[in-house]
N, C-alpha and C. Protein backbone atom coordinates (compact mmCIF):
# COMPACT_ATOMS: atom_id res chain seq x y z
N UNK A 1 0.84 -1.18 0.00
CA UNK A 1 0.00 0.00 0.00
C UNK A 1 0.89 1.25 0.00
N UNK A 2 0.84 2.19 -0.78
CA UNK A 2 1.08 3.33 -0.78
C UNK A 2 0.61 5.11 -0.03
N UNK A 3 1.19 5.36 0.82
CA UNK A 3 0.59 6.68 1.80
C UNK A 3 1.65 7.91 0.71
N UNK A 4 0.08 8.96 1.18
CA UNK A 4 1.05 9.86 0.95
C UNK A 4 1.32 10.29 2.38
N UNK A 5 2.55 11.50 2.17
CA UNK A 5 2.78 12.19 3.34
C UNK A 5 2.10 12.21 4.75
N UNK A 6 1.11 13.30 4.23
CA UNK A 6 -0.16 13.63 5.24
C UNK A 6 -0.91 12.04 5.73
N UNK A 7 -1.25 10.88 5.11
CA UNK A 7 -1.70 9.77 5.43
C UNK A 7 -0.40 8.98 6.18
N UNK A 8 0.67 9.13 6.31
CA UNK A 8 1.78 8.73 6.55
C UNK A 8 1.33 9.47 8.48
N UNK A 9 1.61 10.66 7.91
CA UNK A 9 1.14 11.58 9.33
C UNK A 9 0.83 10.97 10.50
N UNK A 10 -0.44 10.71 9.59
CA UNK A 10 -1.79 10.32 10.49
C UNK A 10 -1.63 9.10 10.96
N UNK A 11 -1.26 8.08 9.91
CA UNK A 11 -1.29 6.75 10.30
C UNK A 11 0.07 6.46 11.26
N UNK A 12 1.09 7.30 11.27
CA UNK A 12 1.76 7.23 12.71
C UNK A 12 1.93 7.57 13.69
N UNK A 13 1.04 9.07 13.75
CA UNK A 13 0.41 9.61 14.80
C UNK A 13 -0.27 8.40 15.89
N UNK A 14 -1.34 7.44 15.07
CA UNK A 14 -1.76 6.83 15.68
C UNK A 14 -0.97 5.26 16.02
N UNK A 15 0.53 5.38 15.50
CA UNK A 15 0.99 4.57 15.86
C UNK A 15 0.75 3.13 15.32
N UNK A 16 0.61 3.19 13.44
CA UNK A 16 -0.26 2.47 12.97
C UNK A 16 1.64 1.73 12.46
N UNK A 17 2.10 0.79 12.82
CA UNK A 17 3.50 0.17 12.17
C UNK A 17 3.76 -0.07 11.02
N UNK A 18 2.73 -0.75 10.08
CA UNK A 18 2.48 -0.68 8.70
C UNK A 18 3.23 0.37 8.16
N UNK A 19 2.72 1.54 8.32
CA UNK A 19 3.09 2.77 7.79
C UNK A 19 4.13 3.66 8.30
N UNK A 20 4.40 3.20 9.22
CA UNK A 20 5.62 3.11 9.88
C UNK A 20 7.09 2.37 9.13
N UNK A 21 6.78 1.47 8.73
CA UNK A 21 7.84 0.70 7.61
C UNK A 21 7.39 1.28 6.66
N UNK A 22 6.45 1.62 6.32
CA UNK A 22 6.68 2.33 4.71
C UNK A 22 7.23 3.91 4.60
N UNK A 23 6.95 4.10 6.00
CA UNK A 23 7.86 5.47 5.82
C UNK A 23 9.29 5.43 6.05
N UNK A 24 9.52 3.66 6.03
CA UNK A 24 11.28 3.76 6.25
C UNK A 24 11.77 3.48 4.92
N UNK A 25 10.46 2.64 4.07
CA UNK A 25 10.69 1.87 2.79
C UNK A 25 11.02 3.53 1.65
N UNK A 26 10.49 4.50 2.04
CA UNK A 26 10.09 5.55 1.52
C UNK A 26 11.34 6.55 1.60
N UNK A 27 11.74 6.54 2.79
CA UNK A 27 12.81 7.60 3.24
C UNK A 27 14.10 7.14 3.75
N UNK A 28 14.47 5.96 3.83
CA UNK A 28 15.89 5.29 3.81
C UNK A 28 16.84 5.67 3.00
N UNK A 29 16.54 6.13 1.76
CA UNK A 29 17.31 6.23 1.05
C UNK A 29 18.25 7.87 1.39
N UNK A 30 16.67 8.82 1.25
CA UNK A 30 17.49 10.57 1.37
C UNK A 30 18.48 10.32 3.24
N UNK A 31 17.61 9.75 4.02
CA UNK A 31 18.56 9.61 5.14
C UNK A 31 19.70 9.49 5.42
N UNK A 32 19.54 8.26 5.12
CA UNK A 32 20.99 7.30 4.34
C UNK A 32 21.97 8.67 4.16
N UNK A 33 21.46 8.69 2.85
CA UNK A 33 22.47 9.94 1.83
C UNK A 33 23.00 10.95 3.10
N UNK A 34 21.82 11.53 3.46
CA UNK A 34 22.40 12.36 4.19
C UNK A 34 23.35 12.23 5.24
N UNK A 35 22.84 11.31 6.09
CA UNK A 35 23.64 10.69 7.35
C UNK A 35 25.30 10.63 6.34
N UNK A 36 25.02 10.08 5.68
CA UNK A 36 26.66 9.74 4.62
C UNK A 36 27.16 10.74 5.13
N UNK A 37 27.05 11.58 4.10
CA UNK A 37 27.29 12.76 3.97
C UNK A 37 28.06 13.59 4.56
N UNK A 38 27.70 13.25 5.67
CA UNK A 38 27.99 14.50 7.57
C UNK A 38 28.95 13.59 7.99
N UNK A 39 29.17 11.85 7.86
CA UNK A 39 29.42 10.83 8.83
C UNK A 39 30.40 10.15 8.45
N UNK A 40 30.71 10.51 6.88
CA UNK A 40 31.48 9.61 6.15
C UNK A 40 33.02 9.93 6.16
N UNK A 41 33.51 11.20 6.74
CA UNK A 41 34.81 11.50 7.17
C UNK A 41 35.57 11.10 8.82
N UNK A 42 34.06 10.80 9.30
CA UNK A 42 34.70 10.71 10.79
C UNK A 42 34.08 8.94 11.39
N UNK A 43 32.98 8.66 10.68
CA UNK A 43 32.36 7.28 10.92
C UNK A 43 32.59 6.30 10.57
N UNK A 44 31.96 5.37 10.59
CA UNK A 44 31.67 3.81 10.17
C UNK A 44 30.47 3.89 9.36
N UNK A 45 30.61 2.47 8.84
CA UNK A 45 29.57 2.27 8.05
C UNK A 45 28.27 1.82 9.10
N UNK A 46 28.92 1.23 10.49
CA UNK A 46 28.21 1.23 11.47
C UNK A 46 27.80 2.36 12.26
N UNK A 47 28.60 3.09 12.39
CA UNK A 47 28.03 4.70 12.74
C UNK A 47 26.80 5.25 12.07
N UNK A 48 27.14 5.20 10.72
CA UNK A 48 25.97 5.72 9.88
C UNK A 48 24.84 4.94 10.27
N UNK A 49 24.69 3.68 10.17
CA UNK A 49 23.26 2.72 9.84
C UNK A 49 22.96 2.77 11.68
N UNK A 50 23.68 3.42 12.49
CA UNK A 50 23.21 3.77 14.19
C UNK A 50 22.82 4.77 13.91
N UNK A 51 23.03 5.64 13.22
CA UNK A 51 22.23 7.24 12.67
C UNK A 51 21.05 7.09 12.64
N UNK A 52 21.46 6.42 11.29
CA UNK A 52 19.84 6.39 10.74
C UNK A 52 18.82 5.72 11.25
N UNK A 53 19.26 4.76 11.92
CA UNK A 53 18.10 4.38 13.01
C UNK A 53 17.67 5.22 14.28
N UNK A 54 18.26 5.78 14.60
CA UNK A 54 18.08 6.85 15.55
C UNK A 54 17.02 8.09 15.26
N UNK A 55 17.66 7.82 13.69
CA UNK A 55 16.64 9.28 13.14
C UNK A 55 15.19 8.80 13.11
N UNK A 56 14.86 7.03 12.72
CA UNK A 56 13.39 6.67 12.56
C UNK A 56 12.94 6.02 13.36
N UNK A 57 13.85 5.94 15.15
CA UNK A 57 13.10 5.97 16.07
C UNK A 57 12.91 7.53 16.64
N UNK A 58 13.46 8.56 16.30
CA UNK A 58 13.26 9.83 16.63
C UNK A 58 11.82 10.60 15.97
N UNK A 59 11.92 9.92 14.98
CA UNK A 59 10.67 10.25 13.95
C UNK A 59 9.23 9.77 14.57
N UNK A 60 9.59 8.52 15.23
CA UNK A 60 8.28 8.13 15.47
C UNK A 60 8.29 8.19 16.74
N UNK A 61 9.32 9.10 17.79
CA UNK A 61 8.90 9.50 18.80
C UNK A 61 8.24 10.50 18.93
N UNK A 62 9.04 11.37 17.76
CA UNK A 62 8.72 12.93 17.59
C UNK A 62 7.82 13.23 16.87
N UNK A 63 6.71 12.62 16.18
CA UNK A 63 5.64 12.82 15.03
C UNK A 63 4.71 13.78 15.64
N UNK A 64 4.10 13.74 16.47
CA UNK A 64 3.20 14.90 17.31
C UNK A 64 4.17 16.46 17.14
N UNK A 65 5.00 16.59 16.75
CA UNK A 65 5.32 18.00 16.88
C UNK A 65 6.10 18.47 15.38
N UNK A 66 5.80 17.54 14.65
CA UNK A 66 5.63 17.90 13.08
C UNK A 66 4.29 19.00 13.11
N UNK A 67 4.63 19.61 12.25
CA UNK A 67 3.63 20.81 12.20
C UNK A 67 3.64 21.21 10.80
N UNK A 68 3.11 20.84 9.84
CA UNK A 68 2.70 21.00 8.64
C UNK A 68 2.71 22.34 7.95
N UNK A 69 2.38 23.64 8.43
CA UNK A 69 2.31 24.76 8.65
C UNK A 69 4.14 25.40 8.65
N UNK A 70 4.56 24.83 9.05
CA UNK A 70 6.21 24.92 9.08
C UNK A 70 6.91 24.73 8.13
N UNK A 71 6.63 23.68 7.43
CA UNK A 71 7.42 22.92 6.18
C UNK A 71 6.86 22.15 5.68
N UNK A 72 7.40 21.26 4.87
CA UNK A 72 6.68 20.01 4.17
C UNK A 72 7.39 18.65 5.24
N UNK A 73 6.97 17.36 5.11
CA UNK A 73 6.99 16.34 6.12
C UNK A 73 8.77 16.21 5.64
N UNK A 74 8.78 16.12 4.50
CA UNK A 74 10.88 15.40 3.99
C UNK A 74 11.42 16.66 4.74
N UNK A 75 11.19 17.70 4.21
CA UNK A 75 11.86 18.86 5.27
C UNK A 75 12.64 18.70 6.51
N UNK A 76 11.35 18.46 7.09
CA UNK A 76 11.30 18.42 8.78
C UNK A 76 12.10 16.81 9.19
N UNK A 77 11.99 15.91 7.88
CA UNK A 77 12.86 14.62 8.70
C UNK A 77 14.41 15.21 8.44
N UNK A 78 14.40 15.77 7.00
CA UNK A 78 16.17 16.03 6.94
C UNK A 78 16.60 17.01 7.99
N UNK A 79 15.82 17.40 8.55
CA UNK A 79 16.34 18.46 9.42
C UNK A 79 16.40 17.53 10.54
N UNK A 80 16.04 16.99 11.08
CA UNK A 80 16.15 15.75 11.94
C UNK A 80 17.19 14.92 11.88
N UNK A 81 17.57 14.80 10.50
CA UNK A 81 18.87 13.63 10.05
C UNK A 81 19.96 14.63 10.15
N UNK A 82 19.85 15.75 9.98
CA UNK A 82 21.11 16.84 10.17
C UNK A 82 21.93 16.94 11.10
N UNK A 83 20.75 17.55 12.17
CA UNK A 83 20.69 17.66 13.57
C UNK A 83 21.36 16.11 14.17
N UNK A 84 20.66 14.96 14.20
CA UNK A 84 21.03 13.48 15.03
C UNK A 84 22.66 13.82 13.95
N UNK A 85 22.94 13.53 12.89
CA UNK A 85 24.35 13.66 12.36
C UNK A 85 25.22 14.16 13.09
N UNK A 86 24.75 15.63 13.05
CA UNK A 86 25.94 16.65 13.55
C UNK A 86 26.38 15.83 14.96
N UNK A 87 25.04 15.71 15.63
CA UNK A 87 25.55 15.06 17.05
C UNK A 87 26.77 14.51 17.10
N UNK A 88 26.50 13.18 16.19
CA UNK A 88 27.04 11.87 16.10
C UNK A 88 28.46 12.13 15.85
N UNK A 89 28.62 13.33 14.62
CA UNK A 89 29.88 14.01 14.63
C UNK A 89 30.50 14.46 15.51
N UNK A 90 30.14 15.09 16.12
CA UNK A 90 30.36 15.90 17.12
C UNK A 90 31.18 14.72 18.30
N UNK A 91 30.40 13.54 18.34
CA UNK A 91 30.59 12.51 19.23
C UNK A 91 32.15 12.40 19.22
N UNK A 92 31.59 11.83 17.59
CA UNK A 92 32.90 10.89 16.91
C UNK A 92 34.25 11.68 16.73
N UNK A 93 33.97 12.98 16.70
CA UNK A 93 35.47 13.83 16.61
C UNK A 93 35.95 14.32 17.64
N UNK A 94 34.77 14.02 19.04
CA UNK A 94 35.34 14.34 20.02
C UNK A 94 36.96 14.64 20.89
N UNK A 95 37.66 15.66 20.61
CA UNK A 95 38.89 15.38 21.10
C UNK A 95 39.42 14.93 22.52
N UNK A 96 40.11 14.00 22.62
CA UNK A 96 40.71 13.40 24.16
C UNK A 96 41.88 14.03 24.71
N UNK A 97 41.59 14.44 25.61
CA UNK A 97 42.28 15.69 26.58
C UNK A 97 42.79 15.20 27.86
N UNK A 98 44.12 14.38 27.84
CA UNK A 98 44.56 14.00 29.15
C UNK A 98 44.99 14.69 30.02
N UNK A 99 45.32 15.97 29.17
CA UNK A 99 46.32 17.27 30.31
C UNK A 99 45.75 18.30 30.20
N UNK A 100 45.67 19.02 30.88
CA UNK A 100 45.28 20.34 30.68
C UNK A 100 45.94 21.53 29.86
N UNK A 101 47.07 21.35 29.84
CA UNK A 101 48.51 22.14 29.08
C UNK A 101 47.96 21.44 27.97
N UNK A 102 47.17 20.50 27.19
CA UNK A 102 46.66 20.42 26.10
C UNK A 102 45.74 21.41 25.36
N UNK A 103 44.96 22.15 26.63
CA UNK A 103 44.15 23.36 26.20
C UNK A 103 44.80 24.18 25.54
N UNK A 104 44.60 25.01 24.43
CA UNK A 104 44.82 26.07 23.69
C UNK A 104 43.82 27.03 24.40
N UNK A 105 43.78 28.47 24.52
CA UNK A 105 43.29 29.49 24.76
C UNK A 105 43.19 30.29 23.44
N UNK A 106 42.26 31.35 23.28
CA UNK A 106 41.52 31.72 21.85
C UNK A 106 42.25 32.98 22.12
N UNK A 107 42.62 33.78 21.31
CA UNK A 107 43.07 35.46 21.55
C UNK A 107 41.52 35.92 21.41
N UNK A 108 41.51 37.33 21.78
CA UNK A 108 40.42 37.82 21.95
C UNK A 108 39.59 38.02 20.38
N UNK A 109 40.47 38.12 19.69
CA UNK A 109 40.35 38.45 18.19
C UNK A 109 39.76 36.91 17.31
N UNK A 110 39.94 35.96 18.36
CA UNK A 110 38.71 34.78 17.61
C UNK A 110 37.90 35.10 18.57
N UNK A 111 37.53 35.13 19.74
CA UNK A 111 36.54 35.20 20.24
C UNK A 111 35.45 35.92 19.68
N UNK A 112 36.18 37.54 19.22
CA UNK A 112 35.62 38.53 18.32
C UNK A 112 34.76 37.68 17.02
N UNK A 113 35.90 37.38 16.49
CA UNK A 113 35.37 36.56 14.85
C UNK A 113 33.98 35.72 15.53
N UNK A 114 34.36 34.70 16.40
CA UNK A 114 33.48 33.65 16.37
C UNK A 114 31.69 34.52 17.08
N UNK A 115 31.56 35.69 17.44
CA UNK A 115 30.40 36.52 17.87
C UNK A 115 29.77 36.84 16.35
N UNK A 116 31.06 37.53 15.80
CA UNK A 116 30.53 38.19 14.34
C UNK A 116 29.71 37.02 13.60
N UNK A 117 30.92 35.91 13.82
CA UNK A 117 29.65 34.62 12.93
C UNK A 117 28.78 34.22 13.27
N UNK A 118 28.35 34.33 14.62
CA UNK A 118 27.24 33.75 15.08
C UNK A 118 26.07 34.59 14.43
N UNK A 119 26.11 36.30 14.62
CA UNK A 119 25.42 37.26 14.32
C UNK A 119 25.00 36.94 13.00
N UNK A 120 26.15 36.75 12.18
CA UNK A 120 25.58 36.30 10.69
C UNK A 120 24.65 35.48 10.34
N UNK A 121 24.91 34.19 11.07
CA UNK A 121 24.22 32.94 10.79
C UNK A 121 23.06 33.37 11.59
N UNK A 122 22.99 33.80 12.60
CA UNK A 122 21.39 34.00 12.96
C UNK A 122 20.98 35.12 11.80
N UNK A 123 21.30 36.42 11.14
CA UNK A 123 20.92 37.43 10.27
C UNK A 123 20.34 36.43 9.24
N UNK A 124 21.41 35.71 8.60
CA UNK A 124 20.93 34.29 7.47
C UNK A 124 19.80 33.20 8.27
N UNK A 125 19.68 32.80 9.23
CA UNK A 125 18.41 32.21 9.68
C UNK A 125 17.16 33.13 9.64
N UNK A 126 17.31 34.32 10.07
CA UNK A 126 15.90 35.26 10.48
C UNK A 126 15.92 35.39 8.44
N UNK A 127 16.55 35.55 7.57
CA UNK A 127 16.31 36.08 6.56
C UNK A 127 16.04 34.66 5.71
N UNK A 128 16.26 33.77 5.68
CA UNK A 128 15.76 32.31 4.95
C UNK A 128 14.30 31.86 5.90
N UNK A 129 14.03 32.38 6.69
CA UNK A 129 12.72 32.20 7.38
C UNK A 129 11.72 33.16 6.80
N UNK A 130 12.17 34.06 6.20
CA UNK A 130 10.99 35.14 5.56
C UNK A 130 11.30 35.05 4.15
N UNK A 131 11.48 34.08 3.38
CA UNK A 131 10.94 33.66 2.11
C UNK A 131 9.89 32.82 1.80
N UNK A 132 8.99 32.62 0.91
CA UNK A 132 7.99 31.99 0.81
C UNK A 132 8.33 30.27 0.88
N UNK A 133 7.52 29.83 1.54
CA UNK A 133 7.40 28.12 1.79
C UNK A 133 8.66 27.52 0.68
N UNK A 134 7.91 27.92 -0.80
CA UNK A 134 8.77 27.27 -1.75
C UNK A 134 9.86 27.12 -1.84
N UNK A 135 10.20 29.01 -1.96
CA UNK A 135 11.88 29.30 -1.59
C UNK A 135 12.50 29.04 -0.70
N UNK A 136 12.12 28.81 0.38
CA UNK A 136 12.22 28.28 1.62
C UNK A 136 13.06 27.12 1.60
N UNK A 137 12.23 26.05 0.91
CA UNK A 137 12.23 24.70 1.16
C UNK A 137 13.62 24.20 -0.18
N UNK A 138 13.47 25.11 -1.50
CA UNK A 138 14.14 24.84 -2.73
C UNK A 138 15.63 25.43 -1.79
N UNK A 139 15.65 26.16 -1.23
CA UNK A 139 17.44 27.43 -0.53
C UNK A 139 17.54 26.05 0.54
N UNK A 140 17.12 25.46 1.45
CA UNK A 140 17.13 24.52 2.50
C UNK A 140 17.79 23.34 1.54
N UNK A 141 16.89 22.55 0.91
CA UNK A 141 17.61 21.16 -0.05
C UNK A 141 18.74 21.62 -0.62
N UNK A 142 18.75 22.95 -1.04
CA UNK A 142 19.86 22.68 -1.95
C UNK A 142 21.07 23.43 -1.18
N UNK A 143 21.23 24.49 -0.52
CA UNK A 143 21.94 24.54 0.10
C UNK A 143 22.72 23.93 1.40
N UNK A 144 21.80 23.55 1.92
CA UNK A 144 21.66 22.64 3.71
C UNK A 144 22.28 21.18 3.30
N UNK A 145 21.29 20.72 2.54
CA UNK A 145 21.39 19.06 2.37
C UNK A 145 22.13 19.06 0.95
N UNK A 146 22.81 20.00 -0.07
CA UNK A 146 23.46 19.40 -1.05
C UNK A 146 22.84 18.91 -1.86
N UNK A 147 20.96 18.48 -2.35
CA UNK A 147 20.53 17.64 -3.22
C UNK A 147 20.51 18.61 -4.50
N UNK A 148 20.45 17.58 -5.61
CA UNK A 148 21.24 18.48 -6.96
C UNK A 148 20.05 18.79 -7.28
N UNK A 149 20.07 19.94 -8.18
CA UNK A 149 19.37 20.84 -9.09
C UNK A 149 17.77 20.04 -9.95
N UNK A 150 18.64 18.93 -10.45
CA UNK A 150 17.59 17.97 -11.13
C UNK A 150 16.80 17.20 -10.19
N UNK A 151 17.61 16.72 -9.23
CA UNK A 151 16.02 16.36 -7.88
C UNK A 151 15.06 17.04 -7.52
N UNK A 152 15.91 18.39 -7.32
CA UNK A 152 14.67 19.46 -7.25
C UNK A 152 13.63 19.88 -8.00
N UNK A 153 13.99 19.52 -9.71
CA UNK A 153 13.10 19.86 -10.22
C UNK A 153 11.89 18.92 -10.32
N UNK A 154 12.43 17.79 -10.35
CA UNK A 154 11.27 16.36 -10.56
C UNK A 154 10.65 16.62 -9.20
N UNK A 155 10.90 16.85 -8.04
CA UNK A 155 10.48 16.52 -6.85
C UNK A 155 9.28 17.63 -6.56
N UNK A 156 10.19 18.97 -7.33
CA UNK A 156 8.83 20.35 -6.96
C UNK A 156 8.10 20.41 -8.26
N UNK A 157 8.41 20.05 -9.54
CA UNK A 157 7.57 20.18 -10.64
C UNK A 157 8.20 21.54 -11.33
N UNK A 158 9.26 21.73 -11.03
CA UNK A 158 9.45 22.88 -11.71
C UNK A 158 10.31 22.94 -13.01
N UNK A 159 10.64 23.96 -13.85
CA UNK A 159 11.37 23.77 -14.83
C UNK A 159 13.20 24.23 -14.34
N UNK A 160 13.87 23.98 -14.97
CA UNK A 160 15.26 24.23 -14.64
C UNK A 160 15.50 26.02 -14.18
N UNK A 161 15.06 26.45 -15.31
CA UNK A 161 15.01 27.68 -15.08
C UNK A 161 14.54 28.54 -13.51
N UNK A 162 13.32 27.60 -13.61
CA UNK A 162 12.63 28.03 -12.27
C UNK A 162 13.44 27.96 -11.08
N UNK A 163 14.20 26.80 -11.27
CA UNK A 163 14.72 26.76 -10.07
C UNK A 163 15.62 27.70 -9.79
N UNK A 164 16.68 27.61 -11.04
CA UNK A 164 17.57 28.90 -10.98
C UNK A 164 17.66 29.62 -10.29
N UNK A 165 16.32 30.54 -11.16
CA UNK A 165 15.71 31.99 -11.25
C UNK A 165 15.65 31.88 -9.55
N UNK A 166 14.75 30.84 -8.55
CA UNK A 166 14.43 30.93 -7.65
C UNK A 166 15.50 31.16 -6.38
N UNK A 167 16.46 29.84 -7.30
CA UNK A 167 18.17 29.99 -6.01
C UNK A 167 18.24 31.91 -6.05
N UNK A 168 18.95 31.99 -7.05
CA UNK A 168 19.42 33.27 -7.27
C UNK A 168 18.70 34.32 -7.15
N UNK A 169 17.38 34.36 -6.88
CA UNK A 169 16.58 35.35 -6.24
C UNK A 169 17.11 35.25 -4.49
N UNK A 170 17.17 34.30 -4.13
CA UNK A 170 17.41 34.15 -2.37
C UNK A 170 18.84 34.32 -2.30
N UNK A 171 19.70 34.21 -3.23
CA UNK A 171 20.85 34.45 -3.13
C UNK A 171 21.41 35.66 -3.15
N UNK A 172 20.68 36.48 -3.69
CA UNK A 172 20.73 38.34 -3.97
C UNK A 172 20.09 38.86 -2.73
N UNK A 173 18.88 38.60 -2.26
CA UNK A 173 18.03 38.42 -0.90
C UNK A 173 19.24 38.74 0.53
N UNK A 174 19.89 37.38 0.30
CA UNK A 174 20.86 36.83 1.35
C UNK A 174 21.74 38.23 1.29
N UNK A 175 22.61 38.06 0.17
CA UNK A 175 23.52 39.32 -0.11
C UNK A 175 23.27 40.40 0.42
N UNK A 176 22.30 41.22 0.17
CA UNK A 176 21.79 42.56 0.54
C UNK A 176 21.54 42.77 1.71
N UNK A 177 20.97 41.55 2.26
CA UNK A 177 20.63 41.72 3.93
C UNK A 177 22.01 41.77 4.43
N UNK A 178 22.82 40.91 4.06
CA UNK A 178 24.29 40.69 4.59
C UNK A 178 25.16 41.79 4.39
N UNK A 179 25.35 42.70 3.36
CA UNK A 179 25.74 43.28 2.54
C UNK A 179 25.41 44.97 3.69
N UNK A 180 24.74 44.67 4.30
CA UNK A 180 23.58 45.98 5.74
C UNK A 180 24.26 45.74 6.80
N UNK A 181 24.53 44.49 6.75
CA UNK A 181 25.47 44.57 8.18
C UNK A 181 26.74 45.03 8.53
């Protein structure tokens, strides 16, 4: 049987398992990819496939606070597979610190830098949050998650151009706001 999205939703909202495997039969693959992706410089092939299970017991812990209104359902899991990744990274590159004379101290002048970037990346969050759903979601896949140009188009229905036209509208967007600071 085949669900869409929204029936996917519902039927695991209520905790229906069926549809539960078909939303793994369905989304294993972009996961996968992604988990790669983030995992494949510092992981295992066992690291990854602990990812990705993590992400589709996270999914079906976390389904009540999907909010439709926010994004589309693939959205909100890659952002999920990002997030559990980075962790996992984060884990896995963890550095081991037997001495303390191992600490490095920052001059004030990264401390500086690393404020300025933060400022940015939140300026670039508040400003990719006030584009329309579409643009939204087309600047997110393709920038965030790396998926190519031609997925995007089969996946949103659009023509090549469109998409373009659409990157490079948010990309001039981005600029100008950035460009103020």
């Amino acid at each position: 049987m085949q669900y869409s999205d929204n029936e996917l939703i519902s039927e695991i909202r209520k905790r229906n398992r069926n549809a539960f495997e078909i939303l793994i039969r369905q989304y294993t693959r972009p996961i996968y990819y992604l988990t790669y992706n983030i995992l494949n410089a510092c992981g295992t092939k066992e690291d990854i496939e602990e990812c990705v299970s993590d992400v589709f017991l996270e999914i079906w812990q976390k389904i009540n606070q999907f909010d439709i209104r926010k994004g589309s359902f693939r959205t909100w899991i890659l952002m999920l597979v990002k997030y559990k990744a980075l962790a996992y990274k984060r884990k896995l590159s963890a550095p081991t610190v037997d001495n303390i004379e191992d600490y490095q101290l920052e001059d004030a002048h990264g401390v500086e830098q690393q404020i300025i970037q933060r400022e940015t990346q939140e300026k670039l969050v508040e400003t990719i949050n006030t584009f329309n759903a579409l643009d939204k979601e087309l600047f997110i896949r393709r920038y965030y998650f790396g998926e190519s140009i031609h997925n995007l188009m089969h996946s949103l229905g659009l023509s090549r151009s469109a998409v373009d036209n659409r990157l490079l509208r948010s990309r001039k967007t981005i600029k100008e706001v950035l460009s103020h600071e």
